[in-house]
Protein backbone atom coordinates (compact mmCIF):
# COMPACT_ATOMS: atom_id res chain seq x y z
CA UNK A 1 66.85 131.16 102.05
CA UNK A 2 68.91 130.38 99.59
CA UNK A 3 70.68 126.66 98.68
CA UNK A 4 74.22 127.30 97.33
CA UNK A 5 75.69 124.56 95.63
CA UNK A 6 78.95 124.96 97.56
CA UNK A 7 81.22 121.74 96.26
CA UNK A 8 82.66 119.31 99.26
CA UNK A 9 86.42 118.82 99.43
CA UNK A 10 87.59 116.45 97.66
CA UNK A 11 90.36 113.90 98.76
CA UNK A 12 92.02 113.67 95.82
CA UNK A 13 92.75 117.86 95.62
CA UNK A 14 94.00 117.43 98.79
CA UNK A 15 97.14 115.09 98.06
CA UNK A 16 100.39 116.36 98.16
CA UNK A 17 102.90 115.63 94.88
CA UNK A 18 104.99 112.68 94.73
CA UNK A 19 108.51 113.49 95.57
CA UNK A 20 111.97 111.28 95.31
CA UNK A 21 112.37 112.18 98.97
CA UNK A 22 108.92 110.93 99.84
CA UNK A 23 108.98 107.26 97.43
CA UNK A 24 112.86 106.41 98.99
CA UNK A 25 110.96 106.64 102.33
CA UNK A 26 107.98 104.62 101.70
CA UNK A 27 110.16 102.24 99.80
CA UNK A 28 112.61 101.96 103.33
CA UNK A 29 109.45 101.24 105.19
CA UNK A 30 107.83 98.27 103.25
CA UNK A 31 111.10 96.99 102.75
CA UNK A 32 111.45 97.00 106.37
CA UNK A 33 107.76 95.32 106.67
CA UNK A 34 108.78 92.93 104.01
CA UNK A 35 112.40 92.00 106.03
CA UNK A 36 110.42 91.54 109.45
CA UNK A 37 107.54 89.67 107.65
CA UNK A 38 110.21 87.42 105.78
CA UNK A 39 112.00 86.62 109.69
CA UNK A 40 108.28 85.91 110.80
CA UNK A 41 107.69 83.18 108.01
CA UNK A 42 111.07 81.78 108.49
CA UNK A 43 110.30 81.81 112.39
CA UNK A 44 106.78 80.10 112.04
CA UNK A 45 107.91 77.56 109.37
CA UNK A 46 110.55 76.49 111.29
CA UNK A 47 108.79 75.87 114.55
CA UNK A 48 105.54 73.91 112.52
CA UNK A 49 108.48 71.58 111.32
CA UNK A 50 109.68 71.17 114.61
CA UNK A 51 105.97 70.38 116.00
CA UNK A 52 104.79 67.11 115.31
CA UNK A 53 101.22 66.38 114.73
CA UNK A 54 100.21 63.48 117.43
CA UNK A 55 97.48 61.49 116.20
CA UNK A 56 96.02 58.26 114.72
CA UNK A 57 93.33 60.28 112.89
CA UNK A 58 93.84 60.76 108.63
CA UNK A 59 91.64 63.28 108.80
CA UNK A 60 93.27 65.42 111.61
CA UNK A 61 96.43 64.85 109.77
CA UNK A 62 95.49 66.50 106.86
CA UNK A 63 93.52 69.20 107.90
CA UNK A 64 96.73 70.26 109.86
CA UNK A 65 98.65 69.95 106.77
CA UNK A 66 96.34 71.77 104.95
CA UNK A 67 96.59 74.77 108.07
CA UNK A 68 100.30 75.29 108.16
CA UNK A 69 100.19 75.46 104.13
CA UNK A 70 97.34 78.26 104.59
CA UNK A 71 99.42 79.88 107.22
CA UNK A 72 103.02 80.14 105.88
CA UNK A 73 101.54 80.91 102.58
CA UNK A 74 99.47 83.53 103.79
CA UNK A 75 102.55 84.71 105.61
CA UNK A 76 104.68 84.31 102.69
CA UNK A 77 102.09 86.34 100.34
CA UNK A 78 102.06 89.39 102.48
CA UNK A 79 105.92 89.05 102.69
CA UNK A 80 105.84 89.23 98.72
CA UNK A 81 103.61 92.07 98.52
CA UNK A 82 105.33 94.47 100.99
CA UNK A 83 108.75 93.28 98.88
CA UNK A 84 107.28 94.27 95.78
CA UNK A 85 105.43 97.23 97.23
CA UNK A 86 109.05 98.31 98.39
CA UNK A 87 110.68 97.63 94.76
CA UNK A 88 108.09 99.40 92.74
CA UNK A 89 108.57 102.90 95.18
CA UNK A 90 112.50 102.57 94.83
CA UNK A 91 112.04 102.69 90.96
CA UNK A 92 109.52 104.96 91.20
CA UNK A 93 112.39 107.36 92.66
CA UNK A 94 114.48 106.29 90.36
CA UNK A 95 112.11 107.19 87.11
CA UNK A 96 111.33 110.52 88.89
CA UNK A 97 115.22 111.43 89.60
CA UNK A 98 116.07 110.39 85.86
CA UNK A 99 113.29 112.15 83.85
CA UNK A 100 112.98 115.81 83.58
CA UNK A 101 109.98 117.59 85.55
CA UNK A 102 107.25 118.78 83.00
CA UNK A 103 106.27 122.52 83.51
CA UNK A 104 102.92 122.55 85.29
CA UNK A 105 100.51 124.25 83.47
């Protein structure tokens, strides 16, 4: 028997072409990520400034500082990312609604 060198499907032939349609619509859903993630940051920074850290202990009081900073800053960062994930698609529709299709060869 024979081996044939028969070449596996790759992932990358199997994409489909980036349309206006398609970027406007991943744009509207990180933007929609990014809103809800934005009300969750507001939502947890507000309640850790409502919460009061109750004890005597230095080091317990900064180690809970040093918490909330990681977790509103984490929560901020992904906000930021989704946002910016969400303006980069809306000017990627823009760019492809402005500028002429090349002929594909």
């Amino acid at each position: 028997m024979t081996e044939e060198n028969i070449p596996a499907p790759s992932p990358l032939s199997d994409r489909k072409p980036a349309t206006p349609l398609r970027a406007i619509l991943g744009s509207a859903i990180a933007g929609g990520f990014a809103f809800a993630l934005w009300r969750l940051t507001e939502a947890i920074a507000i309640q850790m400034a409502l919460t009061k850290v109750v004890s005597d202990n230095m080091i317990v009081m900064r180690m809970s500082s040093a918490i909330r900073t990681l977790v509103i800053g984490l929560s901020a960062m992904a906000t930021g990312i989704f946002a910016v994930a969400a303006l980069g698609l809306l000017l990627l529709c823009i760019q492809m609604l402005v500028t002429p299709k090349k002929a594909e060869s």
